[in-house]
PDB file of N, CA and C in Angstrom:
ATOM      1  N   UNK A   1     -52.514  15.205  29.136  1.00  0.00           N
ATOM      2  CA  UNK A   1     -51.232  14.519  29.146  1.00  0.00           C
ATOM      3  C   UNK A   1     -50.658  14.549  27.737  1.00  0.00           C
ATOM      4  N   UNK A   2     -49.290  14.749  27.727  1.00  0.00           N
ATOM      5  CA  UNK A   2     -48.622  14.868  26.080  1.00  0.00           C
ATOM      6  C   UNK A   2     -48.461  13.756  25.077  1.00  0.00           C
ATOM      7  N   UNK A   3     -48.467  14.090  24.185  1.00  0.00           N
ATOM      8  CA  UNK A   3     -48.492  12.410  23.353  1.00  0.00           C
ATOM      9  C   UNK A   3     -46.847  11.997  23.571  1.00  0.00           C
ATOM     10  N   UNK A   4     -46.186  12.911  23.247  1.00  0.00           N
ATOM     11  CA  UNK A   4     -44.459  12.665  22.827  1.00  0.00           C
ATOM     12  C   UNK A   4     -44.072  12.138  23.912  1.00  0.00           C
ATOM     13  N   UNK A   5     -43.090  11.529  23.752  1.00  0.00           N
ATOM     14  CA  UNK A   5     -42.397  10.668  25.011  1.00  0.00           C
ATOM     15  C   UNK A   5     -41.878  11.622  25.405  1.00  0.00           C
ATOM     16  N   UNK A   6     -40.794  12.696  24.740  1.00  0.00           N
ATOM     17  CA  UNK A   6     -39.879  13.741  25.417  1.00  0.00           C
ATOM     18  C   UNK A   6     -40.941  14.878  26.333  1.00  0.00           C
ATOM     19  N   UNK A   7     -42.255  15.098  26.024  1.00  0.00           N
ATOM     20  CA  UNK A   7     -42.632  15.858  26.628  1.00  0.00           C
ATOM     21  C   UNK A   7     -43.568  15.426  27.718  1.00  0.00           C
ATOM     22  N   UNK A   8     -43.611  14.139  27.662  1.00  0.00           N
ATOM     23  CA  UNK A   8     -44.308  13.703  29.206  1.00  0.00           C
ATOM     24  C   UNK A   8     -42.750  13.272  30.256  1.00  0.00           C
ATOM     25  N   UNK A   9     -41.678  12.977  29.628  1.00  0.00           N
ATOM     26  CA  UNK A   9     -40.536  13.267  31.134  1.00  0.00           C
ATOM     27  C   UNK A   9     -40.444  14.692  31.550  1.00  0.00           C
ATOM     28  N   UNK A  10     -40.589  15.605  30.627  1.00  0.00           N
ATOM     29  CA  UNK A  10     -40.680  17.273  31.170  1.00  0.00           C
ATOM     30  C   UNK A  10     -41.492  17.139  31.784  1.00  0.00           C
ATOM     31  N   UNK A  11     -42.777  16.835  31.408  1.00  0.00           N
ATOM     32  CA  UNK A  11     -44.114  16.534  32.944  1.00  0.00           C
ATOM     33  C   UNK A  11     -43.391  16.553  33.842  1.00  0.00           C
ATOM     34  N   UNK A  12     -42.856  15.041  33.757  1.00  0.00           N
ATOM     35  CA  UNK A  12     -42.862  14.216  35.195  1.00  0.00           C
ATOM     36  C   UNK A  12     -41.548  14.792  36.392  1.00  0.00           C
ATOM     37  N   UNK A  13     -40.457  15.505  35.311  1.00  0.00           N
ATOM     38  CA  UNK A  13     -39.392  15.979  35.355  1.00  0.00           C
ATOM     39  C   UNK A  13     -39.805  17.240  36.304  1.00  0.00           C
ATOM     40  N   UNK A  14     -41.040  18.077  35.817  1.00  0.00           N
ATOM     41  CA  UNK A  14     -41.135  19.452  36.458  1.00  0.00           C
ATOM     42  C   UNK A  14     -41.923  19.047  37.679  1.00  0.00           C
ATOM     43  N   UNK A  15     -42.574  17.711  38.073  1.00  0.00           N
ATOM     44  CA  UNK A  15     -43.417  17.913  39.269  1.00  0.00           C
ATOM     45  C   UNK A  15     -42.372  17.266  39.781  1.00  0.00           C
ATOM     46  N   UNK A  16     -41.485  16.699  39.766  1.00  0.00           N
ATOM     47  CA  UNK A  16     -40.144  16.010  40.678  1.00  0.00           C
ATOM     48  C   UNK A  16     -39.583  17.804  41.300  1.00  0.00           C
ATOM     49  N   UNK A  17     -39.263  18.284  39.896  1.00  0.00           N
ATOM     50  CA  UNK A  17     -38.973  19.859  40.571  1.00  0.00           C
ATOM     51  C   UNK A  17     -39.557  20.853  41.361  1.00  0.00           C
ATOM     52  N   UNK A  18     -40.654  20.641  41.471  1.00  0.00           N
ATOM     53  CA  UNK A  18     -41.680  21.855  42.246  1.00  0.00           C
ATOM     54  C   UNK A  18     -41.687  21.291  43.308  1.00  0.00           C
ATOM     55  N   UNK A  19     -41.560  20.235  43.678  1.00  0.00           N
ATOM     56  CA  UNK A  19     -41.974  19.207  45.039  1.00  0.00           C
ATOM     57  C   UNK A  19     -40.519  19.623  46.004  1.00  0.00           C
ATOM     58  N   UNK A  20     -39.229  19.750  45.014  1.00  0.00           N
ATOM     59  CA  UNK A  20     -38.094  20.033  45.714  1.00  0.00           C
ATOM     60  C   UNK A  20     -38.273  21.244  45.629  1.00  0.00           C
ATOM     61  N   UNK A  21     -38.024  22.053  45.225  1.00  0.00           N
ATOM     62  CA  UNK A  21     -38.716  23.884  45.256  1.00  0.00           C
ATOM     63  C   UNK A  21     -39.122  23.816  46.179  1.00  0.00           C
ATOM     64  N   UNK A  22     -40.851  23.418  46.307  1.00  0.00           N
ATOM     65  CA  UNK A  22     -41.185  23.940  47.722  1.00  0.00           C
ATOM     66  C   UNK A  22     -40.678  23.763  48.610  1.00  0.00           C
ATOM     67  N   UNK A  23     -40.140  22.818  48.790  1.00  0.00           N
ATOM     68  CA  UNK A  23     -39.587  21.338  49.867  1.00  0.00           C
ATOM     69  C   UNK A  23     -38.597  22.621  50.849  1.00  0.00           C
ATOM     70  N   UNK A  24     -37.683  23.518  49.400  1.00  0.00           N
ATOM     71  CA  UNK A  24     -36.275  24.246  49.490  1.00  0.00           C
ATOM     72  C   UNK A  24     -37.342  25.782  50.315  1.00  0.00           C
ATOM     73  N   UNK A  25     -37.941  26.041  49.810  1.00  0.00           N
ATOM     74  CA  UNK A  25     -39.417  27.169  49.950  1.00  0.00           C
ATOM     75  C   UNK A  25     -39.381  27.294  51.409  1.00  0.00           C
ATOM     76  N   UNK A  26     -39.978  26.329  51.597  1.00  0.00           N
ATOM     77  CA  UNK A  26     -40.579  26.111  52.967  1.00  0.00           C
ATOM     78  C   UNK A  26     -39.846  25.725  54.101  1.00  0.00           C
ATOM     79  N   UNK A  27     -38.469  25.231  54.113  1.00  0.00           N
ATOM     80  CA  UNK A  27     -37.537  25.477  54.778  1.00  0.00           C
ATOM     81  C   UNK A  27     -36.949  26.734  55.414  1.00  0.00           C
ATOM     82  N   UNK A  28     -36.912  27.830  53.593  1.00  0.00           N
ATOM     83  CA  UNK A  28     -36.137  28.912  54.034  1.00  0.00           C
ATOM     84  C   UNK A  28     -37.381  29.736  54.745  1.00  0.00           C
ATOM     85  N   UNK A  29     -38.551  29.357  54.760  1.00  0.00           N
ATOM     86  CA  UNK A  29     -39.346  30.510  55.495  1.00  0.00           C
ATOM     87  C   UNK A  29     -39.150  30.328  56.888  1.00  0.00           C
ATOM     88  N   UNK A  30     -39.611  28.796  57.063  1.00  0.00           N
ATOM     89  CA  UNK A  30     -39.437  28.574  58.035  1.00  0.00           C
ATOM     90  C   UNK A  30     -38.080  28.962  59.232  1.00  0.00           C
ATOM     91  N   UNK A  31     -37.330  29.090  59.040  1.00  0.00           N
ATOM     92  CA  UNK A  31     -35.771  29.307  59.561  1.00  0.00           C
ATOM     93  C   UNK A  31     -36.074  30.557  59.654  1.00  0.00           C
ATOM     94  N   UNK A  32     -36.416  31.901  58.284  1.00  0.00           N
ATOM     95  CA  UNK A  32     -36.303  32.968  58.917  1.00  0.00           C
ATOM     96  C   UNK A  32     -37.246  33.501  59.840  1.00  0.00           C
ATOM     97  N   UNK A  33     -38.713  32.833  60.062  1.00  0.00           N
ATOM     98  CA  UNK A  33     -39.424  33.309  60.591  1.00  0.00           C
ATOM     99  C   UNK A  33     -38.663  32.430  62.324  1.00  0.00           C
ATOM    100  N   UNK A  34     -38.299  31.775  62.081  1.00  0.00           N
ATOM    101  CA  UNK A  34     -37.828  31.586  63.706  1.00  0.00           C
ATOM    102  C   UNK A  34     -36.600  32.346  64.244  1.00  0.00           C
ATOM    103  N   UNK A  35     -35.794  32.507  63.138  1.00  0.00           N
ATOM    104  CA  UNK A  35     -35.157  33.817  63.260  1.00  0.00           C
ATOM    105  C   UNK A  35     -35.580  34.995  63.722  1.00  0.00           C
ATOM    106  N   UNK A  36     -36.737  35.434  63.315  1.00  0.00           N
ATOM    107  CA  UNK A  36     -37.713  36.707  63.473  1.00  0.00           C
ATOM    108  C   UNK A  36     -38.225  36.310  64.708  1.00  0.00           C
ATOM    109  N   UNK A  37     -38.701  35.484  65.117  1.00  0.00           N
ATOM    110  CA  UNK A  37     -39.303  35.043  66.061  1.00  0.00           C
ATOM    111  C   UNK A  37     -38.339  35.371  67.205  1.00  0.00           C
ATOM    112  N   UNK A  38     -36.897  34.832  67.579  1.00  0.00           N
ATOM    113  CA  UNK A  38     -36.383  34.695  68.337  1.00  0.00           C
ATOM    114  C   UNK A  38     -35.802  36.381  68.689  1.00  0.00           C
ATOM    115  N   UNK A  39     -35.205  37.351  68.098  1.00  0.00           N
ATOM    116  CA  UNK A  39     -34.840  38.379  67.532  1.00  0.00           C
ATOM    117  C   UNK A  39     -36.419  39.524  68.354  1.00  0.00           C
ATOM    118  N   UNK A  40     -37.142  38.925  68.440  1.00  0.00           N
ATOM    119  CA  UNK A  40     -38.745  39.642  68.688  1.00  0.00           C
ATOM    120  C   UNK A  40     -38.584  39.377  70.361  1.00  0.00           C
ATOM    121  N   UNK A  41     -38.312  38.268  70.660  1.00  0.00           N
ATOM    122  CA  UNK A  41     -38.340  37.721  72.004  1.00  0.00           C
ATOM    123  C   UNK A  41     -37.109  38.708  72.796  1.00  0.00           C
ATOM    124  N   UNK A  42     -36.239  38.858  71.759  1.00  0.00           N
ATOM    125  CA  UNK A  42     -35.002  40.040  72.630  1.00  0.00           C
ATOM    126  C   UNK A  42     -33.876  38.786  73.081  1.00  0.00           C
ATOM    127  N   UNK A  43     -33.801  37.703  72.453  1.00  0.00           N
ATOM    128  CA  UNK A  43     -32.780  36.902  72.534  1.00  0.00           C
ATOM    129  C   UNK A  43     -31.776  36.927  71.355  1.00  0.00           C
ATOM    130  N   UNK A  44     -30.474  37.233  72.270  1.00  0.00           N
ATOM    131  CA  UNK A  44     -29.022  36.942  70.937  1.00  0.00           C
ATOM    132  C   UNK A  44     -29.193  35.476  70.525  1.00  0.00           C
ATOM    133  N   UNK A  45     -29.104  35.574  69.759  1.00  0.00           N
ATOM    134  CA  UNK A  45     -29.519  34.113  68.633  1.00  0.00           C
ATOM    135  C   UNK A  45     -28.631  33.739  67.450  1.00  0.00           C
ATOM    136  N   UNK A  46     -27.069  33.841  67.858  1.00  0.00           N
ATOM    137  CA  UNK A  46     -26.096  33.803  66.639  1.00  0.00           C
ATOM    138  C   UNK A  46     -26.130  32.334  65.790  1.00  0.00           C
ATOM    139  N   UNK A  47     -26.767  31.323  66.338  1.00  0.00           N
ATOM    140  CA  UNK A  47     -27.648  29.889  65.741  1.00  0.00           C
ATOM    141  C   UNK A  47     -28.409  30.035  64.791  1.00  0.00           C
ATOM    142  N   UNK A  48     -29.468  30.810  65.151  1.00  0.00           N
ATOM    143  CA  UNK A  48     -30.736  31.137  64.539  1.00  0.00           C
ATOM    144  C   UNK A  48     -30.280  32.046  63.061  1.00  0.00           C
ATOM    145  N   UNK A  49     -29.307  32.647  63.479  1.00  0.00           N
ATOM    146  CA  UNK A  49     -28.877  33.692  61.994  1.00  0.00           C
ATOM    147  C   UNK A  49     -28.063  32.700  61.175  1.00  0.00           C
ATOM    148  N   UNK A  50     -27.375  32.018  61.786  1.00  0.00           N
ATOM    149  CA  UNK A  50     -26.230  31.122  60.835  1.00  0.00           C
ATOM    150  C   UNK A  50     -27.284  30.134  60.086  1.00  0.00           C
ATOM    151  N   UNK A  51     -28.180  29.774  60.776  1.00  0.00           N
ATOM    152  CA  UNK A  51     -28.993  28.500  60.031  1.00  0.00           C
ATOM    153  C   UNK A  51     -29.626  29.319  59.298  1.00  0.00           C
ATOM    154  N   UNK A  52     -30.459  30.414  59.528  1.00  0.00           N
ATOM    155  CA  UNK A  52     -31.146  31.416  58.651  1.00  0.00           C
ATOM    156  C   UNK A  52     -30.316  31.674  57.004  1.00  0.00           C
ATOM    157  N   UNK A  53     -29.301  32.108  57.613  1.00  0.00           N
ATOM    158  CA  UNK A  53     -28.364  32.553  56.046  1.00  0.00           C
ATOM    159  C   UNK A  53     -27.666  31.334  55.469  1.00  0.00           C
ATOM    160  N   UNK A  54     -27.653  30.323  56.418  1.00  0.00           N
ATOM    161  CA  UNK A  54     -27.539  28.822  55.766  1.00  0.00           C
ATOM    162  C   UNK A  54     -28.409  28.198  54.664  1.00  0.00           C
ATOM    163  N   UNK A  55     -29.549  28.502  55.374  1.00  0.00           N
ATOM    164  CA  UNK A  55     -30.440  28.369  54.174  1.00  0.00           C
ATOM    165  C   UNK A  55     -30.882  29.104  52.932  1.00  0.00           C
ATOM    166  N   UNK A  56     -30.822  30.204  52.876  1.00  0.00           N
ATOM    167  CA  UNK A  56     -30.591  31.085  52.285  1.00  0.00           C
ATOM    168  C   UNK A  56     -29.776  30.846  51.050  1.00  0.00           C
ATOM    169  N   UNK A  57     -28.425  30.435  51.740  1.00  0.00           N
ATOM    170  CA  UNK A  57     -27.121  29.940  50.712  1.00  0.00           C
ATOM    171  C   UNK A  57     -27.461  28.911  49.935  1.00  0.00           C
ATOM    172  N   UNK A  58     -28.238  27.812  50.648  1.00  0.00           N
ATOM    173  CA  UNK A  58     -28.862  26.801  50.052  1.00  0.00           C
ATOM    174  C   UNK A  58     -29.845  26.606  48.697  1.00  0.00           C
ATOM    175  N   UNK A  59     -31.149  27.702  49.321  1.00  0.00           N
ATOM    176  CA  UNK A  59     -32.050  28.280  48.099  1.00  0.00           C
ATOM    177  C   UNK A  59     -30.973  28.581  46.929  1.00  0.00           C
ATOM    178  N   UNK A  60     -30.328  29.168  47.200  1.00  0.00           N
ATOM    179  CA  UNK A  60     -29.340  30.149  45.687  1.00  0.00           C
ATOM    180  C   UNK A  60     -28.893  29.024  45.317  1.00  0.00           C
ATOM    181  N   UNK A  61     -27.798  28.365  45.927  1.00  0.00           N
ATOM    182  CA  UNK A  61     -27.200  27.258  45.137  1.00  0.00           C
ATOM    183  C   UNK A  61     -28.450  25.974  44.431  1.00  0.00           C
ATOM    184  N   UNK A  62     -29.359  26.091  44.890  1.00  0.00           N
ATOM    185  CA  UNK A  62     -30.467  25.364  43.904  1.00  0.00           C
ATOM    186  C   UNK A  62     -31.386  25.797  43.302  1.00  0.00           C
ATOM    187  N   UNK A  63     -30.751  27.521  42.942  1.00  0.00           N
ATOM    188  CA  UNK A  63     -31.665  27.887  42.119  1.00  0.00           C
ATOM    189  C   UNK A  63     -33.056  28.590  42.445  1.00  0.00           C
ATOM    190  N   UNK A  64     -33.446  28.006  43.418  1.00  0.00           N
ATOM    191  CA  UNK A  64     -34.961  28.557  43.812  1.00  0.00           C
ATOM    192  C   UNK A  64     -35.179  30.156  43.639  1.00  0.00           C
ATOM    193  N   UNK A  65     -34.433  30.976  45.033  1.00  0.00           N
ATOM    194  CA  UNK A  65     -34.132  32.337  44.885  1.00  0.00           C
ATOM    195  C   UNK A  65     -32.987  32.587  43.879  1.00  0.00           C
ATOM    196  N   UNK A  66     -33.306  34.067  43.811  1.00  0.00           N
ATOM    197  CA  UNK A  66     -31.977  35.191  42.943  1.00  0.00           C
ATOM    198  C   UNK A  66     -31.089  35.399  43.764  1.00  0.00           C
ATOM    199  N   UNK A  67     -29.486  35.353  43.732  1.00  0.00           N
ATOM    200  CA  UNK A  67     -28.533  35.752  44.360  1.00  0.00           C
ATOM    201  C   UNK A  67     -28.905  37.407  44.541  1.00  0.00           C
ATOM    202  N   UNK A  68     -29.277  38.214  43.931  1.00  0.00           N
ATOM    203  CA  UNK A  68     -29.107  39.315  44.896  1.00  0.00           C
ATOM    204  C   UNK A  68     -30.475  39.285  45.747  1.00  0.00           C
ATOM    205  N   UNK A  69     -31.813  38.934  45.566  1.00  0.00           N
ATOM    206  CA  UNK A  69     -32.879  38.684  46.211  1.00  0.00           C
ATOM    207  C   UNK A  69     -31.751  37.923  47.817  1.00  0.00           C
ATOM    208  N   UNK A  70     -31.072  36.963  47.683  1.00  0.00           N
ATOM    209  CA  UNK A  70     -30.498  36.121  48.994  1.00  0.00           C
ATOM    210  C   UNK A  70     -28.831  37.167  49.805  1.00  0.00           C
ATOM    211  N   UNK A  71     -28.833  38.155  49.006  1.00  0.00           N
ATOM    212  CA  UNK A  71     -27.557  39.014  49.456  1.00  0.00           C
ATOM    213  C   UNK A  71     -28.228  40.237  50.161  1.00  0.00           C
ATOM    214  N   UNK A  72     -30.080  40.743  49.969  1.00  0.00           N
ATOM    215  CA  UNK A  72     -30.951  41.617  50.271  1.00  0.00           C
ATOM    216  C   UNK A  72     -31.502  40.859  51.627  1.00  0.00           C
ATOM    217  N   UNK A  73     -31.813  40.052  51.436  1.00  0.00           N
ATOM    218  CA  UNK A  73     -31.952  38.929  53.203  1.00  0.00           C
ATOM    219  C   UNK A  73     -31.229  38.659  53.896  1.00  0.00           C
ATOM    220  N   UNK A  74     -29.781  38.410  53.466  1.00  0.00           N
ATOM    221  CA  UNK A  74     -29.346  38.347  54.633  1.00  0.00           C
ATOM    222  C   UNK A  74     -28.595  39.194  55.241  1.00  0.00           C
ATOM    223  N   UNK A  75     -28.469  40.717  54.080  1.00  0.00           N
ATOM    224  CA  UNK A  75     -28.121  41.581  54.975  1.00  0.00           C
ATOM    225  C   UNK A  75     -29.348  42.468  56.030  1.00  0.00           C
ATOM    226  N   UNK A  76     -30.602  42.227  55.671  1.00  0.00           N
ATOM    227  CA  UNK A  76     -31.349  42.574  56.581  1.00  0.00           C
ATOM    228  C   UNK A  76     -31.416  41.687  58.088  1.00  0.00           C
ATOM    229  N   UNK A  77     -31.459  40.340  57.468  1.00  0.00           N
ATOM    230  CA  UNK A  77     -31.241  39.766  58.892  1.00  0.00           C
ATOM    231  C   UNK A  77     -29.936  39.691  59.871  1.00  0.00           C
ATOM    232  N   UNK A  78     -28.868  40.091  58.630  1.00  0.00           N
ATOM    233  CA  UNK A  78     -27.685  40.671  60.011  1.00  0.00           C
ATOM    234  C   UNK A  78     -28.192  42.271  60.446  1.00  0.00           C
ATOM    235  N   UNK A  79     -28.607  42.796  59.472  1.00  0.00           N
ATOM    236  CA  UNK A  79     -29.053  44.634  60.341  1.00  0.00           C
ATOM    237  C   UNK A  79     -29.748  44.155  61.951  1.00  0.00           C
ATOM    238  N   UNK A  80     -30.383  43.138  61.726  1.00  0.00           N
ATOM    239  CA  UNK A  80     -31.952  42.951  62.839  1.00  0.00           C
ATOM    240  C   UNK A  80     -31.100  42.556  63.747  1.00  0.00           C
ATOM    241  N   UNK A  81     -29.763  41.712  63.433  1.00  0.00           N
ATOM    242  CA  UNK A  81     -29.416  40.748  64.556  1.00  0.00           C
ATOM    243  C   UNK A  81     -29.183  41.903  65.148  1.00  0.00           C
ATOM    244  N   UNK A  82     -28.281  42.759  64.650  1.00  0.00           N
ATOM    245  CA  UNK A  82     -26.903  43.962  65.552  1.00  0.00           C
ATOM    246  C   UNK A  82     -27.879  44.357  66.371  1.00  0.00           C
ATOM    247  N   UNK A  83     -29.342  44.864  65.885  1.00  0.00           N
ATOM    248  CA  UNK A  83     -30.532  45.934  67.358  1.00  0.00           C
ATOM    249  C   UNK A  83     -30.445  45.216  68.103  1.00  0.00           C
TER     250      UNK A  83
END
C-alpha cells in the first residue's frame, strides 16, 4: 500500500475503474455472443444486432475498446446479420 495520500486515491481510484471495465467487458461479450448465438440458430434478429452494436457504442464512449477495434465489430456483425 502507498505511503502518499495522492497515490493511495489512484489505488482506490483504479479498482473503482477495473470493476466498471469489466462490468462494461462483460456486457459487450455477452450481447455479442447472443447475437452469435441467435444468427447460428438461423433467426433474423434485428434486436439482437441493435443491442449488440449498442453496446459496442457504449464500450467506446467509456473508453474500454478502440474506436476502430468497435467500427471492425460491428461491421462484421452486420456482414453475419445480411447471410
Amino acid at each position: 500500500m502507498p505511503i502518499i495520500k495522492s497515490a493511495q486515491k489512484r489505488v482506490r481510484k483504479a479498482k473503482k475503474a477495473s470493476i466498471l471495465n469489466s462490468r462494461t467487458k462483460r456486457t459487450l461479450k455477452g450481447t455479442i455472443k447472443a447475437f452469435q448465438k441467435s444468427t447460428a440458430a438461423g433467426k433474423k434478429s434485428d434486436k439482437a444486432l441493435k443491442s449488440a452494436q449498442s453496446a459496442i457504442d457504449t464500450a467506446v464512449k467509456k473508453g474500454v475498446i478502440h474506436k476502430n477495434k468497435a467500427a471492425r465489430q460491428k461491421s462484421r456483425l452486420a456482414k453475419s446479420a445480411k447471410k
